[in-house]
N, C-alpha and C. Protein backbone atom coordinates (compact mmCIF):
# COMPACT_ATOMS: atom_id res chain seq x y z
N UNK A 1 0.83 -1.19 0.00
CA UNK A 1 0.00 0.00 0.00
C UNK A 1 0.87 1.25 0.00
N UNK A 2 0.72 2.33 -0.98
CA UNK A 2 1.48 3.52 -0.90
C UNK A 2 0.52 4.45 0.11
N UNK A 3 0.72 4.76 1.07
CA UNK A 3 0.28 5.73 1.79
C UNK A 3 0.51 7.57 1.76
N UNK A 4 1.99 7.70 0.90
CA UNK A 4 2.42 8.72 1.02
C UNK A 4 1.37 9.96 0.55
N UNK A 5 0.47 9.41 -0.07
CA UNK A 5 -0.55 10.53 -0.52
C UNK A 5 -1.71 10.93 0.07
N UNK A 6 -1.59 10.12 1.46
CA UNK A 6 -2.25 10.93 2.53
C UNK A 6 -1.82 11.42 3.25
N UNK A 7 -1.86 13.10 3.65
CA UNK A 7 -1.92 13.83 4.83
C UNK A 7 -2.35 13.74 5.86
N UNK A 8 -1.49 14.82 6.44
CA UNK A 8 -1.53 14.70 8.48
C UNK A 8 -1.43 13.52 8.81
N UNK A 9 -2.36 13.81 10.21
CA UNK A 9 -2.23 12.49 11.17
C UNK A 9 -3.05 11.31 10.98
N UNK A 10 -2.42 10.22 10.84
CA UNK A 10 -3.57 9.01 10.83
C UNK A 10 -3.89 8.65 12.21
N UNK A 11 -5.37 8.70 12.16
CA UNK A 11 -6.18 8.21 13.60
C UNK A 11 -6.35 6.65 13.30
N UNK A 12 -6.39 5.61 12.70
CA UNK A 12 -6.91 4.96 12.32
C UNK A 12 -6.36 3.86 11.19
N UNK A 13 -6.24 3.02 10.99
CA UNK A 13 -5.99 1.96 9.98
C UNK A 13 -6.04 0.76 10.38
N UNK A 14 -7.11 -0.09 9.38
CA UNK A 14 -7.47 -1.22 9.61
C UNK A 14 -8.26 -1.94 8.80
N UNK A 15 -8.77 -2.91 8.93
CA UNK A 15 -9.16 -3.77 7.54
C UNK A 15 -11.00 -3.23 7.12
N UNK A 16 -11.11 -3.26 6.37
CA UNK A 16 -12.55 -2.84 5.59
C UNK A 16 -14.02 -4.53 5.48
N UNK A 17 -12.96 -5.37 6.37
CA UNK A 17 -14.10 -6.25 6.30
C UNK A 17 -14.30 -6.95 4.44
N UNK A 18 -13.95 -6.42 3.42
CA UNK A 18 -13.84 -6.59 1.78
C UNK A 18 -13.00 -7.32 1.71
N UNK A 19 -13.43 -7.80 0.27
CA UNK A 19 -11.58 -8.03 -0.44
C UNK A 19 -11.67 -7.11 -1.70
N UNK A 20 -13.16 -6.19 -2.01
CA UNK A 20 -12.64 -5.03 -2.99
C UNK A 20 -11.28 -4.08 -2.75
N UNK A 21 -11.48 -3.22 -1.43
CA UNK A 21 -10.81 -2.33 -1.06
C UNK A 21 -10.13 -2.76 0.49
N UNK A 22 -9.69 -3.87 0.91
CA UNK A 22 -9.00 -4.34 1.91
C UNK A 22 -8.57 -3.57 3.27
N UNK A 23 -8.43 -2.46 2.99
CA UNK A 23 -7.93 -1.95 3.71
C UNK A 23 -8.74 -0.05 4.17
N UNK A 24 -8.94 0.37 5.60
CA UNK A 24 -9.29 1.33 5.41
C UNK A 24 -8.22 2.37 6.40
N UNK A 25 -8.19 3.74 6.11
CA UNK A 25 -7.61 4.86 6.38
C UNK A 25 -8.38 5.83 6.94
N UNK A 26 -7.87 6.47 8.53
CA UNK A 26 -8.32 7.51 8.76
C UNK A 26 -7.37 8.54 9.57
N UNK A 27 -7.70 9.97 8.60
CA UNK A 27 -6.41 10.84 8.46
C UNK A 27 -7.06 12.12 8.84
N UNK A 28 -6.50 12.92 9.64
CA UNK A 28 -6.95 14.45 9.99
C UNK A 28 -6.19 15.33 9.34
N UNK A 29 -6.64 16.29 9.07
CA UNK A 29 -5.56 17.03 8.48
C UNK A 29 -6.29 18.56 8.18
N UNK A 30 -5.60 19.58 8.67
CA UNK A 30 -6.49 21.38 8.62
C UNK A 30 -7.91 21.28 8.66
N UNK A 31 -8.05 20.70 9.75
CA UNK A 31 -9.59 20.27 10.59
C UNK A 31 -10.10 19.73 9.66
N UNK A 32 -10.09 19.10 8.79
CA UNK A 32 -10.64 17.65 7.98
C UNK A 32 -10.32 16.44 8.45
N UNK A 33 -11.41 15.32 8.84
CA UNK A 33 -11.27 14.70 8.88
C UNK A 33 -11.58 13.11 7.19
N UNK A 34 -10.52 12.49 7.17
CA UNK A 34 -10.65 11.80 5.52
C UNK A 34 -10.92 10.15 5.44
N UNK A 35 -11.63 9.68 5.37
CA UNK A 35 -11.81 8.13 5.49
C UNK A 35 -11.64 7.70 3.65
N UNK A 36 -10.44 7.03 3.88
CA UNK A 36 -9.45 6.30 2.69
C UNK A 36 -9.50 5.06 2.38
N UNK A 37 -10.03 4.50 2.00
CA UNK A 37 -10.08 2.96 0.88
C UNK A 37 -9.02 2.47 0.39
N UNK A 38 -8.68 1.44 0.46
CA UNK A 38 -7.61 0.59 -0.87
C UNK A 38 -6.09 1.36 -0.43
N UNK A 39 -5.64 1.69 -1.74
CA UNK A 39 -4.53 2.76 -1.94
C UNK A 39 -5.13 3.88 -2.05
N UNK A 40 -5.30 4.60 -0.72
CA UNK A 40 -5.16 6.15 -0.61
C UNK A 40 -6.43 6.69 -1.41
N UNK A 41 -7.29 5.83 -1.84
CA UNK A 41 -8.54 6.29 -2.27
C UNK A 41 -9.62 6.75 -1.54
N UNK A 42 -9.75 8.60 -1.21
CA UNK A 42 -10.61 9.39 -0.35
C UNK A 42 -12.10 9.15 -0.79
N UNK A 43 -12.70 8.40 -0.11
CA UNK A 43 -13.61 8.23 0.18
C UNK A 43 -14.89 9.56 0.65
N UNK A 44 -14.34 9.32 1.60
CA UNK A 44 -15.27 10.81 2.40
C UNK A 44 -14.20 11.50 2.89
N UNK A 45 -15.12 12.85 3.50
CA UNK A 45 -14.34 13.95 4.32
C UNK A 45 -15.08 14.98 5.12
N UNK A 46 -14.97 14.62 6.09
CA UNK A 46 -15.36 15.47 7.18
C UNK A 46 -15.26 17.35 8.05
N UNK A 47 -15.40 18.07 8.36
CA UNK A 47 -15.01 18.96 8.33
C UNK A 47 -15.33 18.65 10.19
N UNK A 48 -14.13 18.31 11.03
CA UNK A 48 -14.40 18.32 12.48
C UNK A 48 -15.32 19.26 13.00
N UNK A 49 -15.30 20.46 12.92
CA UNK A 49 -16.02 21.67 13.61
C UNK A 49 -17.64 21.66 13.09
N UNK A 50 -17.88 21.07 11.99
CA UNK A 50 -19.03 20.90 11.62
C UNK A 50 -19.57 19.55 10.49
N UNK A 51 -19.86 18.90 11.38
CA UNK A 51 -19.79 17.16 11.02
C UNK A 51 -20.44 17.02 9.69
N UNK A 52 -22.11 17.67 10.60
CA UNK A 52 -23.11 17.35 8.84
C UNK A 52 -22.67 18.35 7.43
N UNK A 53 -21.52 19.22 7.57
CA UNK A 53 -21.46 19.66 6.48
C UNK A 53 -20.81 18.86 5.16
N UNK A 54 -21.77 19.39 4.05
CA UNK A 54 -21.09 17.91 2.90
C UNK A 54 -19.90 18.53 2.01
N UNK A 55 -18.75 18.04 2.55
CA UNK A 55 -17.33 18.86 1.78
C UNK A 55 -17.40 18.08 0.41
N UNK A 56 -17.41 17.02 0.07
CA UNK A 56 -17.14 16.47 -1.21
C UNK A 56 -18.00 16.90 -2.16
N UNK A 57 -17.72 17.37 -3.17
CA UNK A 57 -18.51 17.54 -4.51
C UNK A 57 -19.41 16.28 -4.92
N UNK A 58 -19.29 15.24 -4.73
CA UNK A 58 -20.42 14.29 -5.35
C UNK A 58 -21.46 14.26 -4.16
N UNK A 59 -21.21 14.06 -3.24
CA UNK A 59 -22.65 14.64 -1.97
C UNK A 59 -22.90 15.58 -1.93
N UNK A 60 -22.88 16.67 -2.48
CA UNK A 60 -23.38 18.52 -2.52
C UNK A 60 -24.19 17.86 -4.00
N UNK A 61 -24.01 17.21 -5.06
CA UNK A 61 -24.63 17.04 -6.26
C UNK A 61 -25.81 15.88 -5.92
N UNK A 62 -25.50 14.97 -4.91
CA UNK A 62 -26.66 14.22 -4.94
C UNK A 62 -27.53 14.75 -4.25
N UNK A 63 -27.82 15.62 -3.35
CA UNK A 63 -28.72 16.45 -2.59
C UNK A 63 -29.32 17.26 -3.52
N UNK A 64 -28.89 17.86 -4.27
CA UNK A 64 -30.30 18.07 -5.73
C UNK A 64 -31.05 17.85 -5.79
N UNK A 65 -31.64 16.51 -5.62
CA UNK A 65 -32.91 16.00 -5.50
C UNK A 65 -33.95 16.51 -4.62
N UNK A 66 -33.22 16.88 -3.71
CA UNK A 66 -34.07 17.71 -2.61
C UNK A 66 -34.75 18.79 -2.72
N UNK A 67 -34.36 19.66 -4.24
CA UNK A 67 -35.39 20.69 -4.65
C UNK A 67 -36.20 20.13 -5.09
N UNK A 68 -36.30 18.90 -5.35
CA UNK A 68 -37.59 18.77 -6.69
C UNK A 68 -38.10 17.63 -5.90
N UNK A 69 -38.00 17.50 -4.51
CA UNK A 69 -38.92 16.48 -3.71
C UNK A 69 -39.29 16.84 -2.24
N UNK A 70 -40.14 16.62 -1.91
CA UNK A 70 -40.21 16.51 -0.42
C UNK A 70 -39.51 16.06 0.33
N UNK A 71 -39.49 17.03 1.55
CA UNK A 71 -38.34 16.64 2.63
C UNK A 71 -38.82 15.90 3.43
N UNK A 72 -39.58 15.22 3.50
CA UNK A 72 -40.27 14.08 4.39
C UNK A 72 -40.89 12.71 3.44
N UNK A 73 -39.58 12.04 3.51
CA UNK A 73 -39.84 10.93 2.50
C UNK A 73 -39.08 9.04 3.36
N UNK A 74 -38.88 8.26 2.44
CA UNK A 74 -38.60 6.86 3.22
C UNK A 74 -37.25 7.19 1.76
N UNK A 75 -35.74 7.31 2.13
CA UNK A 75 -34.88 7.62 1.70
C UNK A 75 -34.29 6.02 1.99
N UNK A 76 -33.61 5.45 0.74
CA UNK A 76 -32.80 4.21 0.81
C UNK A 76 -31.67 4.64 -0.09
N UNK A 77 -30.41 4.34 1.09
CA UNK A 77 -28.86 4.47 0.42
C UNK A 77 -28.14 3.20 0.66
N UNK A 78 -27.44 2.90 -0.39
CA UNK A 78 -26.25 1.75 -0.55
C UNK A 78 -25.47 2.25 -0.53
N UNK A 79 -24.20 2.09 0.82
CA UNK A 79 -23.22 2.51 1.05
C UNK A 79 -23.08 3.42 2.20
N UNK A 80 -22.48 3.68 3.27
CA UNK A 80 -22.14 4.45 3.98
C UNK A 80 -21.24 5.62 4.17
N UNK A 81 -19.96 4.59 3.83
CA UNK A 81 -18.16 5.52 4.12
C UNK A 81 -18.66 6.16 5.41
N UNK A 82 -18.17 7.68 5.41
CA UNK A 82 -17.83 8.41 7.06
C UNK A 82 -19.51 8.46 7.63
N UNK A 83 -20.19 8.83 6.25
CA UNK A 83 -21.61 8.78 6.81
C UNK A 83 -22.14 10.14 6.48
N UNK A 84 -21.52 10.86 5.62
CA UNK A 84 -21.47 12.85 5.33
C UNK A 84 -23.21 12.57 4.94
N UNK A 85 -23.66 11.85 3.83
CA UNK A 85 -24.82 12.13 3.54
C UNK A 85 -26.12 11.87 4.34
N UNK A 86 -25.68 10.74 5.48
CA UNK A 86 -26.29 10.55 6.14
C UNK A 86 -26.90 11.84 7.66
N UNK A 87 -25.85 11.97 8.03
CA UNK A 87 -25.44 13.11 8.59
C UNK A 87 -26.55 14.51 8.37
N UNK A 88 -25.85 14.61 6.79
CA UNK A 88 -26.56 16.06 6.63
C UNK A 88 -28.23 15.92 6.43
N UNK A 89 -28.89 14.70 6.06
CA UNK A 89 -30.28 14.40 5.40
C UNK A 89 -30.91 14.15 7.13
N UNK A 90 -30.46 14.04 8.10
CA UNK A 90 -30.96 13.59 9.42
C UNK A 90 -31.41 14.92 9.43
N UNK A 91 -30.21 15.98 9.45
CA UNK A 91 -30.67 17.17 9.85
C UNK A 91 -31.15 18.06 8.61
N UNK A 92 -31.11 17.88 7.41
CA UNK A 92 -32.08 18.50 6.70
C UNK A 92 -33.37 18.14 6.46
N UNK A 93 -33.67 16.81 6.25
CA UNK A 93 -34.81 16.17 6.70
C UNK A 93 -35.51 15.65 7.58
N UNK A 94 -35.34 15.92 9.02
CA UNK A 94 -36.35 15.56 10.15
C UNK A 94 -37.09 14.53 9.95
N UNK A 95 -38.18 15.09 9.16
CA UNK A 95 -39.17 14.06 8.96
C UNK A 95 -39.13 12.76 8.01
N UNK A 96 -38.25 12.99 7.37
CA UNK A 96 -37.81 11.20 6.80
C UNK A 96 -36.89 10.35 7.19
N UNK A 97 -37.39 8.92 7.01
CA UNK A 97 -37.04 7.78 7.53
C UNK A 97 -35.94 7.35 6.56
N UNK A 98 -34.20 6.89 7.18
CA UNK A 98 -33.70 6.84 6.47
C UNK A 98 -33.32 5.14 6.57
N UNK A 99 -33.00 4.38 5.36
CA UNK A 99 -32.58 3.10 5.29
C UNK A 99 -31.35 2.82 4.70
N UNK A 100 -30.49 2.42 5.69
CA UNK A 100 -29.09 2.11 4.59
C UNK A 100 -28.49 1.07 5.11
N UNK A 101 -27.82 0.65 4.02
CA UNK A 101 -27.11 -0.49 3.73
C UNK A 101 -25.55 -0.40 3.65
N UNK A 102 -25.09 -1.01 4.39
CA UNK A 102 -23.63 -0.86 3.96
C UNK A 102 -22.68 -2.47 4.48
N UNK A 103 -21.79 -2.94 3.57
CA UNK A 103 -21.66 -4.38 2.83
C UNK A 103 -20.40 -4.41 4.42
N UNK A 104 -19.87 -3.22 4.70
CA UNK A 104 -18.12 -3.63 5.53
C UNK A 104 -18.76 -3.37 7.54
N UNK A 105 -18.75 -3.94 8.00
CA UNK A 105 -18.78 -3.99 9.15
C UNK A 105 -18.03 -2.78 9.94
N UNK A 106 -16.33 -3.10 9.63
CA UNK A 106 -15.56 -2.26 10.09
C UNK A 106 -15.94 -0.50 9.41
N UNK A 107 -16.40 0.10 8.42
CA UNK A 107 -16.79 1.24 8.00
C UNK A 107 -18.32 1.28 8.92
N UNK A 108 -19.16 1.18 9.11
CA UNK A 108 -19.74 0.73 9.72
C UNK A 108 -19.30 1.36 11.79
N UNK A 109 -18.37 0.94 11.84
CA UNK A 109 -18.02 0.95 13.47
C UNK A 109 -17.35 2.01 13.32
N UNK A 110 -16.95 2.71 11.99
CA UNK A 110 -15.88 3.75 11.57
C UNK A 110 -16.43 5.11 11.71
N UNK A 111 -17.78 4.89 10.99
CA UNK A 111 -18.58 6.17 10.76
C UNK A 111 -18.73 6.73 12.64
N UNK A 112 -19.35 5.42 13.16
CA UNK A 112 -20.12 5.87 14.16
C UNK A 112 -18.86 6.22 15.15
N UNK A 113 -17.61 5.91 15.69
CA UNK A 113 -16.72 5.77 16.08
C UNK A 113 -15.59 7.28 15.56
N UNK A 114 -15.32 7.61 14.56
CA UNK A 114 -14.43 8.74 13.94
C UNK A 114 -15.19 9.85 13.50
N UNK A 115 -16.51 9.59 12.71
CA UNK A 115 -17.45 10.32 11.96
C UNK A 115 -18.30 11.14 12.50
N UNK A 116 -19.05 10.86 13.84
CA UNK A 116 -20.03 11.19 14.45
C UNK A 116 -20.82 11.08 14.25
N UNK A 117 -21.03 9.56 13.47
CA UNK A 117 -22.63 9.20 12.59
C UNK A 117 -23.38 8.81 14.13
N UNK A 118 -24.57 9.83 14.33
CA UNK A 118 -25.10 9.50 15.85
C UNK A 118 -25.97 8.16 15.90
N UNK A 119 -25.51 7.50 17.27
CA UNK A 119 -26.24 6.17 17.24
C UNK A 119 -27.60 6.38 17.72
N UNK A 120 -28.70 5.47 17.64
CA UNK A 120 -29.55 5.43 18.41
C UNK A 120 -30.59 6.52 18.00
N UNK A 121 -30.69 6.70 16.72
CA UNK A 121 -31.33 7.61 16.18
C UNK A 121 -32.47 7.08 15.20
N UNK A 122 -33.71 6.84 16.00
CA UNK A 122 -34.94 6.36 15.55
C UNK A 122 -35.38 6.62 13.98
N UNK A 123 -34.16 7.91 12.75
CA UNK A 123 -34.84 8.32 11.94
C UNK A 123 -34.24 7.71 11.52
N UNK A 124 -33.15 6.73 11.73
CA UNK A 124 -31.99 5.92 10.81
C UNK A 124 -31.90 4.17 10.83
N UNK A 125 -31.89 3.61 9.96
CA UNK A 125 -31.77 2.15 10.39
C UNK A 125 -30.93 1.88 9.38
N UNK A 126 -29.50 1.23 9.94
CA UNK A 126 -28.38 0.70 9.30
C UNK A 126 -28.56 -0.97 9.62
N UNK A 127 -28.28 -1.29 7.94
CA UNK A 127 -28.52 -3.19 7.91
C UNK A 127 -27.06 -3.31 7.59
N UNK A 128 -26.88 -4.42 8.09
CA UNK A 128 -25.28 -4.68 7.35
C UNK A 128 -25.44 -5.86 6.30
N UNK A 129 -25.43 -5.56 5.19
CA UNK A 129 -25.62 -6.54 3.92
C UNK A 129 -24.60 -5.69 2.70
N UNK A 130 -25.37 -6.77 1.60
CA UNK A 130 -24.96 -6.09 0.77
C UNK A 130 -26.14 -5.66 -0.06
N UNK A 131 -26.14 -4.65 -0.79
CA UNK A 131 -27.41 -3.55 -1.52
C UNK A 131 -27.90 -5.03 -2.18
N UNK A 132 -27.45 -5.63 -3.05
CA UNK A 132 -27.68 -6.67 -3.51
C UNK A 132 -28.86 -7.56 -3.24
N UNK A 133 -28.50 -8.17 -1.48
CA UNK A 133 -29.03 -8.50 -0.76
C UNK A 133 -30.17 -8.07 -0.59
N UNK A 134 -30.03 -6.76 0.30
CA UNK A 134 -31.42 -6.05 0.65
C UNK A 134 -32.44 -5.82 -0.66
């Protein structure tokens, strides 16, 4: 694994539960926090001081949808990582019920553990499968 192309401090490294991406990474760096896949592949990214905000460009584009639908809906996502979209739809949407799926155990214990994906939150139900599955 080349690591050198992640910054700052690593909090974190350990297996992803896969044999896609084997291995996972977690790196702080100018109050970002970065959850890394495989070789150095950024996944998500966190902004410490403000958790639900969505720093990555492909979660600011999938929230689009949210103009042209109601914010009180039964929302189903495949996939987790740090948990950014999850995060921000708890608190932009209140009133919808969210369902997700995510295939790695260890990402999973990652989100809730590094991420601040909050547990115990009646609007959220995490299955551990694969999308496939469910």
């Amino acid at each position: 694994m080349d690591y050198s192309q992640i910054k700052g401090t690593i909090v974190y490294r350990g297996p992803d539960g896969t044999e896609e991406s084997g291995k996972i990474t977690i790196a702080d760096h100018d109050g970002l926090r970065r959850l890394y896949f495989g070789d150095a592949v950024m996944q998500s990214c966190m902004r410490l001081d403000k958790p639900w905000a969505l720093q990555m460009d492909y979660c600011q584009a999938m929230t689009l949808a949210l103009v042209f639908n109601s914010l009180s809906a039964l929302i189903l996502m495949i996939g987790l990582g740090g948990g950014s979209l999850v995060k921000f739809l708890v608190r932009a949407c209140p009133d919808s019920s969210i369902d997700l799926v995510e295939i790695s155990g260890p990402v999973i214990k990652a989100a809730y553990e590094f991420f601040y994906l909050p547990k115990h939150n009646p609007q959220v139900k995490i299955f551990h499968a694969t999308g496939q599955t469910f």
